[in-house]
N, C-alpha and C. Protein backbone atom coordinates (compact mmCIF):
# COMPACT_ATOMS: atom_id res chain seq x y z
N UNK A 1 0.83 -1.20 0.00
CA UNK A 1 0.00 0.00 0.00
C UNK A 1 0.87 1.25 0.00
N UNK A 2 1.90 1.32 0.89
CA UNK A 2 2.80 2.29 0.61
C UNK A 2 3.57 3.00 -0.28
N UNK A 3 4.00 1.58 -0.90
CA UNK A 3 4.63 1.74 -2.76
C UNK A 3 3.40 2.87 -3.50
N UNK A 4 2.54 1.97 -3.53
CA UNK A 4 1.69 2.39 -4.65
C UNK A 4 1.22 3.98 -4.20
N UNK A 5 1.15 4.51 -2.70
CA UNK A 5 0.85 6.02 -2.60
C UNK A 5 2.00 6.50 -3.12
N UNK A 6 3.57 6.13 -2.80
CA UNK A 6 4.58 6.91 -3.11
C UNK A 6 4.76 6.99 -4.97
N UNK A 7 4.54 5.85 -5.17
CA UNK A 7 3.91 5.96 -6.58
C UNK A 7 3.41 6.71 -7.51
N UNK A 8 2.06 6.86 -6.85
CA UNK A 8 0.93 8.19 -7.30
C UNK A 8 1.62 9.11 -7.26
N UNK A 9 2.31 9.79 -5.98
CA UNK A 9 3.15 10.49 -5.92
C UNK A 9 4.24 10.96 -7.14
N UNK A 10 4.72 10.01 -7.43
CA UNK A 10 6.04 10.27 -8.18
C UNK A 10 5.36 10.63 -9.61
N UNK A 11 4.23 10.04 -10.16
CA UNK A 11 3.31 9.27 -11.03
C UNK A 11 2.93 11.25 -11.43
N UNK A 12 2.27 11.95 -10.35
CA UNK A 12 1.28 13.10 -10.54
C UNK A 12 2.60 14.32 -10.63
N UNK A 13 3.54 14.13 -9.48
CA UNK A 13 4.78 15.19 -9.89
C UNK A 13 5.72 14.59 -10.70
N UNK A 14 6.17 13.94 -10.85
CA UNK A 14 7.25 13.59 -11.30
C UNK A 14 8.86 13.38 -11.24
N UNK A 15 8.50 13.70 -9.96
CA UNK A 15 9.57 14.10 -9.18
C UNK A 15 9.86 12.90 -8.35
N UNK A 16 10.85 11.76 -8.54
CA UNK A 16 10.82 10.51 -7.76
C UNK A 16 10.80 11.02 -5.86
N UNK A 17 10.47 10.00 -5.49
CA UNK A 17 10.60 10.20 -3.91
C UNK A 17 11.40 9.94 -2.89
N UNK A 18 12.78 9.75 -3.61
CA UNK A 18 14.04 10.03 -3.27
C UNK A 18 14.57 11.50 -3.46
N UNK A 19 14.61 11.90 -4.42
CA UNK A 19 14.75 13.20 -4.59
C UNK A 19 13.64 14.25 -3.79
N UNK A 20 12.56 13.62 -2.95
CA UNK A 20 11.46 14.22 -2.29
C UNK A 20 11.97 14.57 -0.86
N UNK A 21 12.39 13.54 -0.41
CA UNK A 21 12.98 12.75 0.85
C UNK A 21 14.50 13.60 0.86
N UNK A 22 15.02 13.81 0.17
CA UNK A 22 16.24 14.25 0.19
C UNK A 22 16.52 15.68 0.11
N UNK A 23 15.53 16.19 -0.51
CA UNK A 23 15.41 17.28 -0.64
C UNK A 23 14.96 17.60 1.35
N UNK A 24 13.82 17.51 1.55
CA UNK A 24 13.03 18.02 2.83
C UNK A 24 14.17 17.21 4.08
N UNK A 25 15.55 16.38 3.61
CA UNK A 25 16.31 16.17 4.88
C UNK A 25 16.79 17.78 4.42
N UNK A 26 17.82 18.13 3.42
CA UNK A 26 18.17 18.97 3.19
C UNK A 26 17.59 20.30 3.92
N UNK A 27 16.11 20.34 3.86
CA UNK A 27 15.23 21.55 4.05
C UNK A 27 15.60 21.41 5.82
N UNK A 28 15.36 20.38 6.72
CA UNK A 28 15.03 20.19 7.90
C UNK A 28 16.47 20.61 8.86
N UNK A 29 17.54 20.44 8.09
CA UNK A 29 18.61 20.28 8.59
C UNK A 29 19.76 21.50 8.08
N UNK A 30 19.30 22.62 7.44
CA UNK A 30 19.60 23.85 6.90
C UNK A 30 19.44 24.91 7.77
N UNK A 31 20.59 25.42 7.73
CA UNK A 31 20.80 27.20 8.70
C UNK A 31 20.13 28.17 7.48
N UNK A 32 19.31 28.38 7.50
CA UNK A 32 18.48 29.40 6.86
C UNK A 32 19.32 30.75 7.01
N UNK A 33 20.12 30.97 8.09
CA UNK A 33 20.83 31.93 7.92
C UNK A 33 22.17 31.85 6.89
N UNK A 34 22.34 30.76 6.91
CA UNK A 34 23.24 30.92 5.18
C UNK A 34 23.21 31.05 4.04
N UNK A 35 23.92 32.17 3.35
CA UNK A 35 23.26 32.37 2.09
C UNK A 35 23.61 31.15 1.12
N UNK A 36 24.66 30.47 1.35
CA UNK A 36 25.08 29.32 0.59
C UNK A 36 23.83 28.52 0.11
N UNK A 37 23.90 28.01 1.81
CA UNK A 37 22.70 26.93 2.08
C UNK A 37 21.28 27.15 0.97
N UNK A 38 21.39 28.33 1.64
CA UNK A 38 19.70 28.84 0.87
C UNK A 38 19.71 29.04 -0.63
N UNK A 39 21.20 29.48 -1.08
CA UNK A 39 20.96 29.69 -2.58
C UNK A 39 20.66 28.10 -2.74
N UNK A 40 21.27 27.20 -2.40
CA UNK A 40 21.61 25.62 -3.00
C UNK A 40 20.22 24.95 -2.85
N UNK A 41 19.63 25.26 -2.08
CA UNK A 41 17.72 24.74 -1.70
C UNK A 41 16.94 25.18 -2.58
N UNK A 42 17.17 26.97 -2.99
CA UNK A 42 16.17 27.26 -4.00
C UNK A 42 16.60 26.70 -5.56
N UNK A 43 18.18 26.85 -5.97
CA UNK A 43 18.05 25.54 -6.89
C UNK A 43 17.58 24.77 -7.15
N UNK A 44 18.01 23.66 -6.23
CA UNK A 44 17.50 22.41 -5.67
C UNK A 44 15.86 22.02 -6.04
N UNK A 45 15.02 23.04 -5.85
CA UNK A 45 13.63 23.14 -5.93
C UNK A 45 13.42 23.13 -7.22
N UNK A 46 14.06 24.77 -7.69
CA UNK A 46 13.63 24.80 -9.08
C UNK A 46 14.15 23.79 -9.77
N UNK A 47 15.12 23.00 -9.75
CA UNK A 47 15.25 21.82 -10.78
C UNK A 47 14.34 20.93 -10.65
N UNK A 48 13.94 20.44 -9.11
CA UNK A 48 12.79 19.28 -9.16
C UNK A 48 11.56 19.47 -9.40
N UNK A 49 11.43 21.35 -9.15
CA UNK A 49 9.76 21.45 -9.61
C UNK A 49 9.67 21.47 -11.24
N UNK A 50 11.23 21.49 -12.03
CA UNK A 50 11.05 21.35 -13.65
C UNK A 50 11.15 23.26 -14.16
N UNK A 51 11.29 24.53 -12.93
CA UNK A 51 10.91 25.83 -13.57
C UNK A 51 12.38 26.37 -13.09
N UNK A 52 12.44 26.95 -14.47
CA UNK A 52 14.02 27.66 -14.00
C UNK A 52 13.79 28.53 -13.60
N UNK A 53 15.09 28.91 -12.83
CA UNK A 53 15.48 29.92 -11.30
C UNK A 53 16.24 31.21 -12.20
N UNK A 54 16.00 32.53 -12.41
CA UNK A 54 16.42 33.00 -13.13
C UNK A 54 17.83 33.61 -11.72
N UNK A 55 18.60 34.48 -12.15
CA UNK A 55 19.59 35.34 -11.09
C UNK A 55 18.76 35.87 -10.30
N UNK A 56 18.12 36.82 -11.26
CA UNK A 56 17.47 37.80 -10.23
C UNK A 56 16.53 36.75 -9.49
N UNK A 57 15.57 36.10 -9.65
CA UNK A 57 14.84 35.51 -8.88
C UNK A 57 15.50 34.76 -7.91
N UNK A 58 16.59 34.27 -7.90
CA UNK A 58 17.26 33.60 -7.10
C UNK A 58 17.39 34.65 -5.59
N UNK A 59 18.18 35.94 -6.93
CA UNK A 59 18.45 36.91 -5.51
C UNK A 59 16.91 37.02 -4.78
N UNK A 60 16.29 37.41 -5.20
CA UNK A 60 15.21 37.50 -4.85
C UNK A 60 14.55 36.83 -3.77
N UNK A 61 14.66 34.98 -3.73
CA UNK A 61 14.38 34.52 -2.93
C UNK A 61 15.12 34.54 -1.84
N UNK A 62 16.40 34.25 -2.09
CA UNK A 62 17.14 34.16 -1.33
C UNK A 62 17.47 35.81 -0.11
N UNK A 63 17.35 36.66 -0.50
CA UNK A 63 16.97 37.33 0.17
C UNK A 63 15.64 37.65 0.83
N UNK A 64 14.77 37.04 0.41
CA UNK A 64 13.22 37.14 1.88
C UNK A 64 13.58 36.00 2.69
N UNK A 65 14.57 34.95 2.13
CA UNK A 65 14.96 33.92 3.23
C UNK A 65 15.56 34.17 3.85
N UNK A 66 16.36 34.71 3.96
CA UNK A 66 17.38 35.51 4.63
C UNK A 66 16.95 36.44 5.87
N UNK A 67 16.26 37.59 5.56
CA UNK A 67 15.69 38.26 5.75
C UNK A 67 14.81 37.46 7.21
N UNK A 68 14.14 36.58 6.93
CA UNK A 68 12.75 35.76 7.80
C UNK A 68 14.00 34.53 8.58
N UNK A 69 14.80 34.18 8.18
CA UNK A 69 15.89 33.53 9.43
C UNK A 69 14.86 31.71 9.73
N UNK A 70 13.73 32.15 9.38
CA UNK A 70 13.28 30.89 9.43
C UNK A 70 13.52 29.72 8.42
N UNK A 71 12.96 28.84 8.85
CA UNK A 71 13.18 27.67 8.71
C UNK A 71 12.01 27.32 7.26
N UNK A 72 12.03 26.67 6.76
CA UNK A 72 10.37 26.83 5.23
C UNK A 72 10.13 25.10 4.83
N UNK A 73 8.90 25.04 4.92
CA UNK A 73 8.93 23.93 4.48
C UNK A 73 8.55 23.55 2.55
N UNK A 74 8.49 22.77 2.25
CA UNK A 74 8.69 22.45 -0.01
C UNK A 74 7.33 23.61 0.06
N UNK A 75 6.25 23.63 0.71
CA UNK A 75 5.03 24.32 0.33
C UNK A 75 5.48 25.80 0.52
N UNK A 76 6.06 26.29 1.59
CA UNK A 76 6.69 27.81 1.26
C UNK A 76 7.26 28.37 0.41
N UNK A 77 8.40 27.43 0.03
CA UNK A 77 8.93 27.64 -1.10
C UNK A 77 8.57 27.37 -2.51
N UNK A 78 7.89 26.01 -2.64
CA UNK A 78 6.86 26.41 -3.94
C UNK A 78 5.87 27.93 -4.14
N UNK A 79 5.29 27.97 -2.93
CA UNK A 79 5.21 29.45 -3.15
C UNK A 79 5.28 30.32 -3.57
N UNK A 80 7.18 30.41 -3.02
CA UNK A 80 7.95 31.25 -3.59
C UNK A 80 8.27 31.42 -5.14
N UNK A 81 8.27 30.05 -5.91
CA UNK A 81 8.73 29.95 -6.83
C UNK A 81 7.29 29.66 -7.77
């Protein structure tokens, strides 16, 4: 039963669920106060959500992340992007 939800999953985004899982350790375990960190997450996103990250938008995000010191979970940052 599990397969087959992670499945659907992968099935409706496209996005396998390793790269899901790996991403949100990434997200959970990130100093939001680094700009490194944070540029490499909003990448990270835009490649798996499939929409490119232009400069400016990058700066962009990466500075309200910055800015907010918090922590975001994939739905904030889809959001964002």
């Amino acid at each position: 039963m599990q397969n087959s939800f992670f499945k659907a999953i992968e099935n409706k985004t496209g996005v396998s669920m390793e790269d899901l899982f790996t991403l949100a350790n990434a997200i959970s375990y990130a100093d939001f106060t680094d700009e490194k960190q944070v540029r490499k997450i909003v990448k990270k996103v835009g490649r798996l959500a499939n929409k490119p990250v232009s400069k400016e938008l990058e700066d962009e995000l990466t500075k309200s992340i910055l800015q907010s010191g918090n922590s975001l979970s994939l739905k904030d940052i889809e959001k964002l992007l």
